[in-house]
Protein backbone atom coordinates (compact mmCIF):
# COMPACT_ATOMS: atom_id res chain seq x y z
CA UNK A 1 138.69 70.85 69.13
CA UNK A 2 140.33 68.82 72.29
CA UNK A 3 140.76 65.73 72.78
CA UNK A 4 137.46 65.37 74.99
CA UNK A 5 135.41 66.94 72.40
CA UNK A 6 136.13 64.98 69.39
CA UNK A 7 135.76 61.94 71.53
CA UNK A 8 132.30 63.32 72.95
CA UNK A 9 131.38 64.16 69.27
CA UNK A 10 132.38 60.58 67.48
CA UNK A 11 130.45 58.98 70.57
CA UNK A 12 127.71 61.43 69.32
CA UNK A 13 128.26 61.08 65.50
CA UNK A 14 128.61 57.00 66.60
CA UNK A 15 124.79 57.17 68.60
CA UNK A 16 122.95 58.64 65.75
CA UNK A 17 124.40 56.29 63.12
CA UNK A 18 123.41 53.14 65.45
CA UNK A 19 119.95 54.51 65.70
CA UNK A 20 119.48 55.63 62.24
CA UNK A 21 120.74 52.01 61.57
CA UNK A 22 117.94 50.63 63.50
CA UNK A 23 115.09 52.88 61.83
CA UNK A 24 116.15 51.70 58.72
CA UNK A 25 116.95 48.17 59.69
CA UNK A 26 113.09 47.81 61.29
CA UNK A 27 112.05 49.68 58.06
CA UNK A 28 113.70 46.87 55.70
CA UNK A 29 112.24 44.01 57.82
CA UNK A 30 108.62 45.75 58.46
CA UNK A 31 108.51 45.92 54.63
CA UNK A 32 109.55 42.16 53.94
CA UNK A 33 106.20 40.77 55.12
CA UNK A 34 105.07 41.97 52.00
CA UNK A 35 106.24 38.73 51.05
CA UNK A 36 104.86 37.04 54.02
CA UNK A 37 102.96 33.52 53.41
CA UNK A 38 100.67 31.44 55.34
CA UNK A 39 97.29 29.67 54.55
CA UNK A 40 94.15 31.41 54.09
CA UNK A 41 96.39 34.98 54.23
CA UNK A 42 96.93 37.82 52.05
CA UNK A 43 99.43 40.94 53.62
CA UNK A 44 98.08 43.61 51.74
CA UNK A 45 100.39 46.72 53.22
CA UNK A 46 103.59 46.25 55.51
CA UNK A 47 104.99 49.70 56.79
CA UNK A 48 106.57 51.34 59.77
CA UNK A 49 104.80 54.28 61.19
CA UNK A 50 106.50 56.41 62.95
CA UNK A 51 105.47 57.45 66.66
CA UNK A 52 102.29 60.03 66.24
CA UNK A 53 102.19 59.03 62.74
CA UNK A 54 99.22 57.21 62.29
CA UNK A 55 95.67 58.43 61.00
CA UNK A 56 92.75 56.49 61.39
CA UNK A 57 90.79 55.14 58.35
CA UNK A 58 87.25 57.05 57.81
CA UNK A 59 84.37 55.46 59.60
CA UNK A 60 80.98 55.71 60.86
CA UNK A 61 81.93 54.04 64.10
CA UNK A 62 82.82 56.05 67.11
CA UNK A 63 85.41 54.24 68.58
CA UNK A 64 87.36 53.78 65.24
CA UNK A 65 87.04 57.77 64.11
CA UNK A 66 88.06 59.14 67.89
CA UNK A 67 91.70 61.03 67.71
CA UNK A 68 93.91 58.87 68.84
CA UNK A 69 97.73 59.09 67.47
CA UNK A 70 100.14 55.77 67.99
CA UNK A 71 102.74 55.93 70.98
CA UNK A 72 105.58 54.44 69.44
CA UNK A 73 106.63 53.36 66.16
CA UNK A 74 104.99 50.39 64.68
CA UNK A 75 105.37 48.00 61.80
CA UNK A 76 101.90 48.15 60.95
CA UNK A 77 100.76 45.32 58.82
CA UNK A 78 97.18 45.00 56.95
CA UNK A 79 96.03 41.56 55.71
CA UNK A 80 92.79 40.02 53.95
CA UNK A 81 92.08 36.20 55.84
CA UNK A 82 89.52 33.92 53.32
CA UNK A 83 89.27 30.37 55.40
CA UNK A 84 86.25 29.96 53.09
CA UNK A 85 85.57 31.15 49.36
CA UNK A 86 83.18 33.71 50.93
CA UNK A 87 85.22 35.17 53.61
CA UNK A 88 86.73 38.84 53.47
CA UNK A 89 88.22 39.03 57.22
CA UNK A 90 90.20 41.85 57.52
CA UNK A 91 92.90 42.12 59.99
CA UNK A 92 95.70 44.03 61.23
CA UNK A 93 98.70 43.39 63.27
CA UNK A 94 100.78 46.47 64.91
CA UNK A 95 104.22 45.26 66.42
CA UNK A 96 106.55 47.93 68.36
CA UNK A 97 109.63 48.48 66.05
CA UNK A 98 111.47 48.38 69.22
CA UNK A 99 110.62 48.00 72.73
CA UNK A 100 108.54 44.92 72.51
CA UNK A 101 107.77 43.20 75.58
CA UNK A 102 107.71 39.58 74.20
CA UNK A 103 104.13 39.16 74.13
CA UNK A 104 100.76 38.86 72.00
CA UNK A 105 97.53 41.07 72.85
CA UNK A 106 94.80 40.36 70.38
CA UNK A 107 91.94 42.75 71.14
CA UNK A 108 87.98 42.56 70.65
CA UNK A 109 85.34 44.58 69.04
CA UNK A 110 81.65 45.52 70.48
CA UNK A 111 78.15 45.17 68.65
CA UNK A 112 78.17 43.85 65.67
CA UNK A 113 81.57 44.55 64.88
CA UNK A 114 82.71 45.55 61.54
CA UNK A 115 85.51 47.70 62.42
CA UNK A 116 89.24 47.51 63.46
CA UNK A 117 89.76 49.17 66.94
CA UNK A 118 92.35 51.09 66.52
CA UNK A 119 92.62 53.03 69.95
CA UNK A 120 92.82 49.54 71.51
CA UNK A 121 95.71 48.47 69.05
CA UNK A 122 97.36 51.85 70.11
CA UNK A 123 97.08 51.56 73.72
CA UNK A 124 98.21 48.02 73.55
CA UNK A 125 101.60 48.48 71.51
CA UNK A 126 102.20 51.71 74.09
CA UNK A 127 102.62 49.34 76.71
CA UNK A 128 104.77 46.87 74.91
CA UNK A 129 102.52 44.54 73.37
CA UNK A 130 102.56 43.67 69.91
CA UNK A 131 99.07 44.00 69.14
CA UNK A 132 96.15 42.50 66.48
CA UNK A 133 92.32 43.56 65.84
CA UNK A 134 89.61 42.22 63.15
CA UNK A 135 86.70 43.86 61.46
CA UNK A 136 85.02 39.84 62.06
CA UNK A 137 84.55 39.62 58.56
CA UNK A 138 82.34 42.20 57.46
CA UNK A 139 82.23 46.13 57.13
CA UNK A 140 79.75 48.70 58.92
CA UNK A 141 77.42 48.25 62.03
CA UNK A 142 74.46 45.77 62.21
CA UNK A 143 73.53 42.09 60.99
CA UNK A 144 72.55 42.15 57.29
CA UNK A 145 76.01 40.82 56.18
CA UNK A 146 74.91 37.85 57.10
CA UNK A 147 71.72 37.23 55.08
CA UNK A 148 72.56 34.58 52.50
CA UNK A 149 76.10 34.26 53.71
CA UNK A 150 76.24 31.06 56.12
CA UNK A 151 79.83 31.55 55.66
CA UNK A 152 80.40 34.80 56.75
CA UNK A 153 78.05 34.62 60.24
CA UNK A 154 80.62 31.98 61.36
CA UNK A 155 83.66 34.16 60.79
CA UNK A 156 81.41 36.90 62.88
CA UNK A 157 80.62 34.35 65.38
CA UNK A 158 83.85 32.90 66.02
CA UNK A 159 86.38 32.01 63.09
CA UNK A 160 88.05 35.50 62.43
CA UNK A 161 89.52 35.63 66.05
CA UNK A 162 90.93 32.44 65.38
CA UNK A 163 92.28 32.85 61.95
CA UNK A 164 93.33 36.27 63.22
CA UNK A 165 95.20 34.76 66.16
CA UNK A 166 96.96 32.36 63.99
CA UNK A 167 98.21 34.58 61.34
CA UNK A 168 98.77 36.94 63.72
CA UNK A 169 101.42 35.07 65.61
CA UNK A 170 103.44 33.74 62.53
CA UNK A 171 103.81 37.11 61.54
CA UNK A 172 104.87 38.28 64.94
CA UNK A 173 107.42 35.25 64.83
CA UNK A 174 108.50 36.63 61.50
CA UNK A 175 108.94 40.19 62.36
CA UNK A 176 111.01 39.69 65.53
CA UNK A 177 112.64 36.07 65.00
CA UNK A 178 110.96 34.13 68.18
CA UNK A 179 107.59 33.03 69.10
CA UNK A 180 105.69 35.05 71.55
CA UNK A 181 106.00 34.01 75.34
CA UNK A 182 102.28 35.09 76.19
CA UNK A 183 99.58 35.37 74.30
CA UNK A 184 96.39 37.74 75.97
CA UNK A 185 92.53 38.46 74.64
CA UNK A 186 91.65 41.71 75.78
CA UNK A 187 87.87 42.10 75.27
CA UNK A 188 84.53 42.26 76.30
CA UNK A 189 80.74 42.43 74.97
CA UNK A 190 81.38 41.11 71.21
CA UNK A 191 85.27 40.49 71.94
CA UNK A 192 84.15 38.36 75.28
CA UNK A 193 83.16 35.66 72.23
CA UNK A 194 86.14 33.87 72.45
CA UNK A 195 86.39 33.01 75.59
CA UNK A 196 83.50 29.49 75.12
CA UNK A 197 85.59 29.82 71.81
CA UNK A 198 88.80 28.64 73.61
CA UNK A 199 87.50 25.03 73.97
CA UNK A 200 87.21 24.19 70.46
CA UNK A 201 91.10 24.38 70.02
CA UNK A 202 93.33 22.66 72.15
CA UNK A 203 96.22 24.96 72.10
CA UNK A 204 94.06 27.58 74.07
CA UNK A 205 94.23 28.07 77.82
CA UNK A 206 90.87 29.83 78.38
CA UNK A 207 91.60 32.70 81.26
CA UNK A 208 89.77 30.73 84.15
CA UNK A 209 92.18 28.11 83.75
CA UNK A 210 95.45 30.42 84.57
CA UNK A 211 93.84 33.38 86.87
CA UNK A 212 91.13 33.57 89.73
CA UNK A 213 88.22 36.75 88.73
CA UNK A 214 88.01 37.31 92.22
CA UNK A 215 91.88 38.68 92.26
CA UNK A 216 90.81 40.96 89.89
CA UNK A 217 88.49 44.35 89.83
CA UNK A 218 88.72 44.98 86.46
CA UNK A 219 89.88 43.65 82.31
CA UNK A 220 92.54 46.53 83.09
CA UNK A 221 94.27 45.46 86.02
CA UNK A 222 93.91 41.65 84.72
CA UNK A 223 96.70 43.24 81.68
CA UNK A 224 98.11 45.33 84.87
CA UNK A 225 99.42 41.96 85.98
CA UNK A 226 99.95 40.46 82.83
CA UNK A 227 102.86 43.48 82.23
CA UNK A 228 104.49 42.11 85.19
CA UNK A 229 104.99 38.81 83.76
């Protein structure tokens, strides 16, 4: 071998040890939010899925059972939120394992809920986002959940986005190291509920308060501009 080629083939042997490096270096840090704490939160899986990895959960819901596969490798985190002794919020929170565009896109759910929307989730961390969805609480499609559970018709109505949001973003913070820059709700129908939400915290900018509708034709090109932030 000449000199050119046993320089091209340590710059090669060089590459693949870097990225290996990185797979398992996202794979070490993905896993360590087993061990994540906050209030109210329990992770209950942390693992990195690699790019077309992912199968969706059984359900009876449409949107959830459609194929989908994920665009990029993800440390995909499950966790269990109880802000009261009869909660059961389920939530997850998909962050690129590289790639990430520095911001937060927390995404809704339609009826009655009781799913995670995992094509959403998907098409959010293939465009750089890390990404977070909720089942609101509850499992399945209509309101009996609620009968003789006060507690769990206000996660429905409004606390699981919030409690999501929350834990979502300190888990971000601990994946990558820093904060989010921008944080984004990207829903309608049943995931348009947190938009009157917004005023009961005072952290929230609500969207009317940054954006004009009337710029805008559609949710889509409202996150079309968001990317270019």
């Amino acid at each position: 071998m000449n000199a050119a080629g046993a320089i091209l083939a340590t710059s090669c042997a060089a590459a693949a040890f870097v990225a290996t490096f990185a797979d398992v270096s996202a794979q070490s840090s993905c896993e360590s939010l087993l061990s994540f704490k906050a209030s109210n939160t329990t992770i209950t899986s942390a693992e990195l899925v690699p790019a077309g990895a992912f199968s969706s959960p059984p359900s009876g819901r449409s949107n959830a059972a459609q194929g989908f596969a994920n665009p990029v490798a993800v440390c995909r985190v499950a966790a269990t939120l109880k802000p009261s002794a009869d909660s059961d919020i389920k939530v997850e929170v998909w962050m690129p394992s590289s790639g990430w565009n520095g911001k937060f896109q927390a995404v809704g759910n339609g009826g009655w809920a009781g799913l995670i929307d995992y094509p959403a989730m998907s098409a959010a961390v293939g465009r750089g986002y890390a990404a977070s969805a909720t089942d609101t609480g509850h499992t399945g499609d209509g309101g009996a959940f609620a009968l003789g559970h006060p507690e769990r018709f206000v996660d429905f109505a409004w606390r699981s986005e919030h409690e999501m949001t929350v834990s979502a973003k300190a888990i971000i913070t601990a994946f990558y190291g820093s904060a989010p820059r921008f944080a984004y709700w990207n829903g309608c129908s049943t995931g348009g509920r947190p938009y009157p939400t917004s005023g009961r915290f005072p952290d929230v900018r609500a969207p009317r308060a940054r954006i004009r509708l009337a710029d805008f034709t559609s949710p889509s090109s409202i996150l079309r501009k968001s990317d270019e932030r």
